[in-house]
N, C-alpha and C. Protein backbone atom coordinates (compact mmCIF):
# COMPACT_ATOMS: atom_id res chain seq x y z
N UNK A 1 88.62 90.64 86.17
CA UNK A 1 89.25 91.61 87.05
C UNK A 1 89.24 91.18 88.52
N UNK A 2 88.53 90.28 89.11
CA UNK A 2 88.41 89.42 90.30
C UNK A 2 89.80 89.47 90.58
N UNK A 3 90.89 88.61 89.99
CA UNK A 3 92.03 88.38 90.51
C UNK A 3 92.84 89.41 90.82
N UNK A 4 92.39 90.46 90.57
CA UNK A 4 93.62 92.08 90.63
C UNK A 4 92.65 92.99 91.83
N UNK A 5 91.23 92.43 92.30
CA UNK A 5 90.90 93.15 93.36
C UNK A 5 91.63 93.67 94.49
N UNK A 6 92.88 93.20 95.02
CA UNK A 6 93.40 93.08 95.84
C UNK A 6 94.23 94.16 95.72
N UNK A 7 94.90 93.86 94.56
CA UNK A 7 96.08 95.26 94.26
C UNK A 7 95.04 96.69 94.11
N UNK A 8 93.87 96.43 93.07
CA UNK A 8 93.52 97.68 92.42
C UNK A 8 93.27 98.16 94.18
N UNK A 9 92.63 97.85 95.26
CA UNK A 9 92.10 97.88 96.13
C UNK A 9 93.38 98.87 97.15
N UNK A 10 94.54 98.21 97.28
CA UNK A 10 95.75 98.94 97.45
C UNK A 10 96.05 99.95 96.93
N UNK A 11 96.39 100.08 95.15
CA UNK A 11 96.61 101.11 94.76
C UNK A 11 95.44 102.47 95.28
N UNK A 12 94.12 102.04 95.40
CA UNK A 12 92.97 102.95 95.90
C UNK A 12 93.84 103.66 96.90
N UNK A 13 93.90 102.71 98.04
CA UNK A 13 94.44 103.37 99.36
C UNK A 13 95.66 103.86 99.31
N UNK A 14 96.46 103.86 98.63
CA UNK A 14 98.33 104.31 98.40
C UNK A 14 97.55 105.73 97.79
N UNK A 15 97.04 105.66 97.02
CA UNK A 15 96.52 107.17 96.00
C UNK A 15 96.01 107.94 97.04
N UNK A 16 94.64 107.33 97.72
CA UNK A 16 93.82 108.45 98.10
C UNK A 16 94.33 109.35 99.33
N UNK A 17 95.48 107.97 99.72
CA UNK A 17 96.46 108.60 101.59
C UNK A 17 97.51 109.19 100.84
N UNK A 18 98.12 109.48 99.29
CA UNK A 18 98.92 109.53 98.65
C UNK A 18 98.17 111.43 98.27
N UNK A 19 97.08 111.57 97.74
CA UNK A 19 96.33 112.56 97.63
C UNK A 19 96.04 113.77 98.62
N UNK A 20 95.56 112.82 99.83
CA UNK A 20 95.27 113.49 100.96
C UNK A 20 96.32 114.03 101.61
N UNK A 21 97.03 113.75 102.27
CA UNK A 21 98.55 114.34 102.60
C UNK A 21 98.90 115.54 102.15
N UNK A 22 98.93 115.73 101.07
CA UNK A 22 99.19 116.73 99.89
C UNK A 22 98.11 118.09 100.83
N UNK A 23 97.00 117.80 101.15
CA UNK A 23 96.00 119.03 101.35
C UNK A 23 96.73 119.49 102.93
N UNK A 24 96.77 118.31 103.46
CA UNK A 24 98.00 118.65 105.05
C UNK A 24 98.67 119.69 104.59
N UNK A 25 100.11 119.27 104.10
CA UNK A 25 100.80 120.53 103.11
C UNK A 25 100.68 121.56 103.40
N UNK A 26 99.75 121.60 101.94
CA UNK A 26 99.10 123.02 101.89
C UNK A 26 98.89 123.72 103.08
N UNK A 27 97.92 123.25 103.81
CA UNK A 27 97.41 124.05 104.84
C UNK A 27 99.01 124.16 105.91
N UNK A 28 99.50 123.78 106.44
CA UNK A 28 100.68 123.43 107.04
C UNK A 28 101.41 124.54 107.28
N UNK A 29 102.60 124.29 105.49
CA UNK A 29 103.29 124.56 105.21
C UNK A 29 103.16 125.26 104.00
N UNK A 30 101.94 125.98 103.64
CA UNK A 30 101.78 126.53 102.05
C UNK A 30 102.30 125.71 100.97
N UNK A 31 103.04 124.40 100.97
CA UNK A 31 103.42 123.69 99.54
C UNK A 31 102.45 122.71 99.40
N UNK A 32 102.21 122.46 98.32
CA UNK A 32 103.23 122.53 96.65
C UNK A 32 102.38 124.33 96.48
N UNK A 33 101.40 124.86 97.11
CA UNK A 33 101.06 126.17 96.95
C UNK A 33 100.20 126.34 98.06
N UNK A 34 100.15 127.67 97.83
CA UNK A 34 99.36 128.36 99.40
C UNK A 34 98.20 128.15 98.96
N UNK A 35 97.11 127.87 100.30
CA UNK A 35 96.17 127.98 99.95
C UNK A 35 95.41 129.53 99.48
N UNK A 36 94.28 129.01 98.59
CA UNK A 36 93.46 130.02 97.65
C UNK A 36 92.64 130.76 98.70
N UNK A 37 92.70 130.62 99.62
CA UNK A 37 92.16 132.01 100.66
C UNK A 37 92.36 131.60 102.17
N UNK A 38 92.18 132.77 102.75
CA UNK A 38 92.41 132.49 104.47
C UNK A 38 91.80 131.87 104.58
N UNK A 39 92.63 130.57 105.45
CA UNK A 39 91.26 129.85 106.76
C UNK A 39 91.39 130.10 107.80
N UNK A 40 90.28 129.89 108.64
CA UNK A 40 90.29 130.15 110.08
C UNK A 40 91.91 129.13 110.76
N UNK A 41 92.37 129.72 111.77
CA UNK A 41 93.29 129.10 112.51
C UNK A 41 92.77 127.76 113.38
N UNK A 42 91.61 127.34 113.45
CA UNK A 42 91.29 125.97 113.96
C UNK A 42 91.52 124.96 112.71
N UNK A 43 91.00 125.52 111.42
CA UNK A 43 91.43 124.61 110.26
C UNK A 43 92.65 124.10 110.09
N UNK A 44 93.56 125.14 110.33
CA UNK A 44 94.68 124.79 109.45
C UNK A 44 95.28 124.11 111.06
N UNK A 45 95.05 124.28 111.81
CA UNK A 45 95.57 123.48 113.18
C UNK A 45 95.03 122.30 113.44
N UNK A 46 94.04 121.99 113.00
CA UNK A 46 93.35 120.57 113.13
C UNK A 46 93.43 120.14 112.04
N UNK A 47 92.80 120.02 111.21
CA UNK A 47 92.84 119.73 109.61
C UNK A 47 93.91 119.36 109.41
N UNK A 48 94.48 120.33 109.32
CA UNK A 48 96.11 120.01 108.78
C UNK A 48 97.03 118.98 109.30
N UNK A 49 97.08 118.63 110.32
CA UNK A 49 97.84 117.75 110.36
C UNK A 49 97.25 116.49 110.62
N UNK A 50 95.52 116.61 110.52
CA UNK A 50 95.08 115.02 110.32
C UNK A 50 94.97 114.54 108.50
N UNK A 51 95.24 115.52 107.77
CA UNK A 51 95.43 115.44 106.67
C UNK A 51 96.69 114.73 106.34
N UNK A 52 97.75 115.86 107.10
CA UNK A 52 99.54 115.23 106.44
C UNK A 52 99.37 114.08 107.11
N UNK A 53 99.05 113.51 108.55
CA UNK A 53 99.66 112.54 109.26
C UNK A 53 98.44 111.43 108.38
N UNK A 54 97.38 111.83 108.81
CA UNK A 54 96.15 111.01 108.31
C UNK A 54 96.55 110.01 107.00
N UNK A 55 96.82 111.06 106.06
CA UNK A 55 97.15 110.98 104.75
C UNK A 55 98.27 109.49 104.16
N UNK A 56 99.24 110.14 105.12
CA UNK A 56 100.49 109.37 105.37
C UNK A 56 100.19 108.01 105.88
N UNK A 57 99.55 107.60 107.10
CA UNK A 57 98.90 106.32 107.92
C UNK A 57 98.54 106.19 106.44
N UNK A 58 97.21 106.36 106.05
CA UNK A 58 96.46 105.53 105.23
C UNK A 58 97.22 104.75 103.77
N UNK A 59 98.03 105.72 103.64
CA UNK A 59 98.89 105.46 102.57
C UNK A 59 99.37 104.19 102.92
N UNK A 60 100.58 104.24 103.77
CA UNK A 60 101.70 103.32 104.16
C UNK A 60 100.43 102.11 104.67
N UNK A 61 99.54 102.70 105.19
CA UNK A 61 98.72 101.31 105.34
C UNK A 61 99.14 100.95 107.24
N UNK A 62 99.06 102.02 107.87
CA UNK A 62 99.03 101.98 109.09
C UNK A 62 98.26 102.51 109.84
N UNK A 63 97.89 102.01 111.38
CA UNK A 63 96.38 101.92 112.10
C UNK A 63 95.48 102.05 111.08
N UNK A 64 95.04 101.73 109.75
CA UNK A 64 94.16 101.93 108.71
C UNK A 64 93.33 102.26 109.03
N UNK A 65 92.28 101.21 109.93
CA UNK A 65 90.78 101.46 110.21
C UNK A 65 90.44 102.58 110.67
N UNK A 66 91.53 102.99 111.81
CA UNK A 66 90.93 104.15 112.66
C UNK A 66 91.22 105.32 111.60
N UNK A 67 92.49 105.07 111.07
CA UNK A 67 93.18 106.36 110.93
C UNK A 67 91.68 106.74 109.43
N UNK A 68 91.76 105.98 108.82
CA UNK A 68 90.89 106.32 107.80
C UNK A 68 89.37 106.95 108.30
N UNK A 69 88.82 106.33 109.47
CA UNK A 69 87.50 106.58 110.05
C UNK A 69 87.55 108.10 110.18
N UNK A 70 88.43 108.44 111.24
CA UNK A 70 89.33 109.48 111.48
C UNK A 70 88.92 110.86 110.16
N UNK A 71 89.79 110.43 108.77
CA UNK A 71 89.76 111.18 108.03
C UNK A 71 88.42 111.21 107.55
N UNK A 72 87.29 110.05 107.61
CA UNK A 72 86.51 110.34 106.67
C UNK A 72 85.45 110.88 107.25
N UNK A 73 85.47 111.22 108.79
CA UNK A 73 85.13 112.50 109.71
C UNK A 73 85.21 113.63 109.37
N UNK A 74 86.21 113.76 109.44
CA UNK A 74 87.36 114.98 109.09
C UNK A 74 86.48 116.01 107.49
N UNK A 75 86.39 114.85 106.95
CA UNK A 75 85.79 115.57 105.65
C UNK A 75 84.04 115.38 105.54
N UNK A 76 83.84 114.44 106.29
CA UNK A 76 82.23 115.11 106.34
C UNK A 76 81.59 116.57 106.81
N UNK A 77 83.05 116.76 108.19
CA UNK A 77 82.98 117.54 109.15
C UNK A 77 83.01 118.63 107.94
N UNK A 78 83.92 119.02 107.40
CA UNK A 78 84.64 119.86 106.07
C UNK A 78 83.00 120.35 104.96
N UNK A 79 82.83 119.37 104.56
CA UNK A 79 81.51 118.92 103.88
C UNK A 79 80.76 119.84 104.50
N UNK A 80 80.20 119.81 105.83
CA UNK A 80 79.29 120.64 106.40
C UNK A 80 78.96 121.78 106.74
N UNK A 81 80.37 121.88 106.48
CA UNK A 81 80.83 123.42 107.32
C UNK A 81 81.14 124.43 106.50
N UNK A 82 81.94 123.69 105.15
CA UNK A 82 82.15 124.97 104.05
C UNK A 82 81.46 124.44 102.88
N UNK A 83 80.58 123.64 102.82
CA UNK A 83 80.15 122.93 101.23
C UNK A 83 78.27 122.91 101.48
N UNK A 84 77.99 122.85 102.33
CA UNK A 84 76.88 121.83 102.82
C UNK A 84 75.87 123.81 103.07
N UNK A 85 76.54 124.45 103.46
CA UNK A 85 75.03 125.56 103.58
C UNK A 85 75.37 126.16 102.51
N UNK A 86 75.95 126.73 101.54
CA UNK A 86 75.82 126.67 100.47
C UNK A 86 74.62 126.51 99.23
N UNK A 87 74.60 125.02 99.29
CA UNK A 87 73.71 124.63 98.40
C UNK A 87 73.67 123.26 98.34
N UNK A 88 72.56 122.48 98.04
CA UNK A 88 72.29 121.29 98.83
C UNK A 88 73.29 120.50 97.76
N UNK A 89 73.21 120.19 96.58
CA UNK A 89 74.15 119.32 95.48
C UNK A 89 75.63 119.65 95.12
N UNK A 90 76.48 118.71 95.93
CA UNK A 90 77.96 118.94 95.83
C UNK A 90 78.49 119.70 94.40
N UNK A 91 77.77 118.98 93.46
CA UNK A 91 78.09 119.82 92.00
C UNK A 91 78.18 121.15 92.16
N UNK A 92 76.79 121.98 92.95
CA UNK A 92 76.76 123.46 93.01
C UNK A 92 77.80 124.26 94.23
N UNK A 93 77.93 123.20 95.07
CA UNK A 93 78.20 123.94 96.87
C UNK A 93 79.91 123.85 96.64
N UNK A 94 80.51 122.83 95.40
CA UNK A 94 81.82 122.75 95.26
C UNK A 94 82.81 121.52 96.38
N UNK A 95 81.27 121.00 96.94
CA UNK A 95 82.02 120.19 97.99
C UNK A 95 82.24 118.47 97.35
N UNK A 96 82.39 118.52 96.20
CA UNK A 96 82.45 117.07 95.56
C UNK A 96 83.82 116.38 95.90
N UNK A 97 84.94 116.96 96.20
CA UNK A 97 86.59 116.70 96.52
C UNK A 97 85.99 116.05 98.11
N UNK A 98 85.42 116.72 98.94
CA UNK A 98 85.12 116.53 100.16
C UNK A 98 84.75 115.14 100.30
N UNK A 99 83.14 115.26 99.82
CA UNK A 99 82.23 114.25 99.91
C UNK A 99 82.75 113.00 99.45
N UNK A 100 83.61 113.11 98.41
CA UNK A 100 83.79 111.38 97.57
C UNK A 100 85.30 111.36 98.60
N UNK A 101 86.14 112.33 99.25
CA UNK A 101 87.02 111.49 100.04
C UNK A 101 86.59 110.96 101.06
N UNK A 102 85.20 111.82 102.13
CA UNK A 102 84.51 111.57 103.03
C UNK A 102 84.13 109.62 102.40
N UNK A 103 83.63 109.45 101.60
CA UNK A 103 83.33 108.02 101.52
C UNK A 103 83.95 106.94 101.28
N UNK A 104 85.19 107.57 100.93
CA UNK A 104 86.76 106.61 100.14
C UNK A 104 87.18 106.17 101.45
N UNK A 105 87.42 107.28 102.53
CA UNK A 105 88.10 106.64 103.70
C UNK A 105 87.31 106.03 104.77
N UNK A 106 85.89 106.20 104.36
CA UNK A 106 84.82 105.28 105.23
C UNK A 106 84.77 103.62 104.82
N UNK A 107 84.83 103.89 103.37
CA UNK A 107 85.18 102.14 102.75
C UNK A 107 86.53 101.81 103.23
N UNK A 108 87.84 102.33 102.92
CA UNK A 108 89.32 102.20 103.34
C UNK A 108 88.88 101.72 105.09
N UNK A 109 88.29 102.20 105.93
CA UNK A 109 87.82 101.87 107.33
C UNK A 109 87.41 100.41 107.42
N UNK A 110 86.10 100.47 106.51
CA UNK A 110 85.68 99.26 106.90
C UNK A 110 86.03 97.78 106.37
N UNK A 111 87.07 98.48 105.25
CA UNK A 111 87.78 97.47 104.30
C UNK A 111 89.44 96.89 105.05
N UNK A 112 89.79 98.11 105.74
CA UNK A 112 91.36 97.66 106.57
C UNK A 112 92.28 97.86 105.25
N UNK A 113 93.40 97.83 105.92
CA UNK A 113 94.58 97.71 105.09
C UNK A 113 94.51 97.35 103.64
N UNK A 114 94.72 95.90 103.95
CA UNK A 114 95.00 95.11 102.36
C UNK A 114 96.44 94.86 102.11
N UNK A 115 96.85 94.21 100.68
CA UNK A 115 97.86 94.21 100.76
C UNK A 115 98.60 95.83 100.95
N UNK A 116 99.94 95.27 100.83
CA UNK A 116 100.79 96.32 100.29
C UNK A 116 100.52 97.46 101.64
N UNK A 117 100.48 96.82 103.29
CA UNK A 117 100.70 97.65 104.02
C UNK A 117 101.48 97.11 104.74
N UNK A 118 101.97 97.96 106.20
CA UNK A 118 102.41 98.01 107.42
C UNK A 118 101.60 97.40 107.68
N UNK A 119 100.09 97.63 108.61
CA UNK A 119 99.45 96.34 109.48
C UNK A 119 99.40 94.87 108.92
N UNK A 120 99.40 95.23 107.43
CA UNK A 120 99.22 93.75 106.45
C UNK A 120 100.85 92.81 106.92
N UNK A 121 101.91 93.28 107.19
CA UNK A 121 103.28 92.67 107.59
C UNK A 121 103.00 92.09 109.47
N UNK A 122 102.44 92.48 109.69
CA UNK A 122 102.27 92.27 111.19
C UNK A 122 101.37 91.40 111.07
């Protein structure tokens, strides 16, 4: 599997900026559905569009490093705030979506692009 690191490594980042985007959306613009309860108006004003835009960069594979650092802030921040007093184990607090994107876009950071981007053509 050595020789396909490269792609599987891409497809990671096309999915997870492919995934993330999607929660922008939501919060946004209520599609593909509204969200499942009120959030505060700083969420859906911040969040939201480091999600759609965030989402989008990481995907296409543009400013990667930051933009991913960026997001995987974004969801620690998330992590802490609605998952984290709760209850200490993501399994129980429901913050497992959070936490494993919080670390996807910290590797995507320190990993860069890869193929199959915008910065990768430059």
């Amino acid at each position: 599997m050595d020789a396909f690191q490269p792609q599987a490594y891409a497809l990671m980042r096309i999915v997870a900026g492919f995934l993330f985007l999607w929660h922008g959306t939501q919060k946004l613009f209520g599609f593909p559905a509204a969200m499942p309860m009120e959030a505060p108006g700083f969420i859906v004003y911040v969040a939201g569009p480091i999600e759609l835009i965030g989402g989008f960069l990481v995907m296409i594979g543009l400013f990667t490093r930051w933009t991913a650092f960026l997001c995987s802030g974004l969801m620690a921040a998330a992590y802490w705030m609605a998952h984290g007093t709760k209850a200490l184990f993501p399994l129980l607090n429901g913050g497992e979506l959070a936490a494993l994107y919080c670390f996807v876009f910290l590797f995507i950071s320190a990993q860069g692009s890869g193929i199959w981007s915008v910065d990768g053509t430059r």
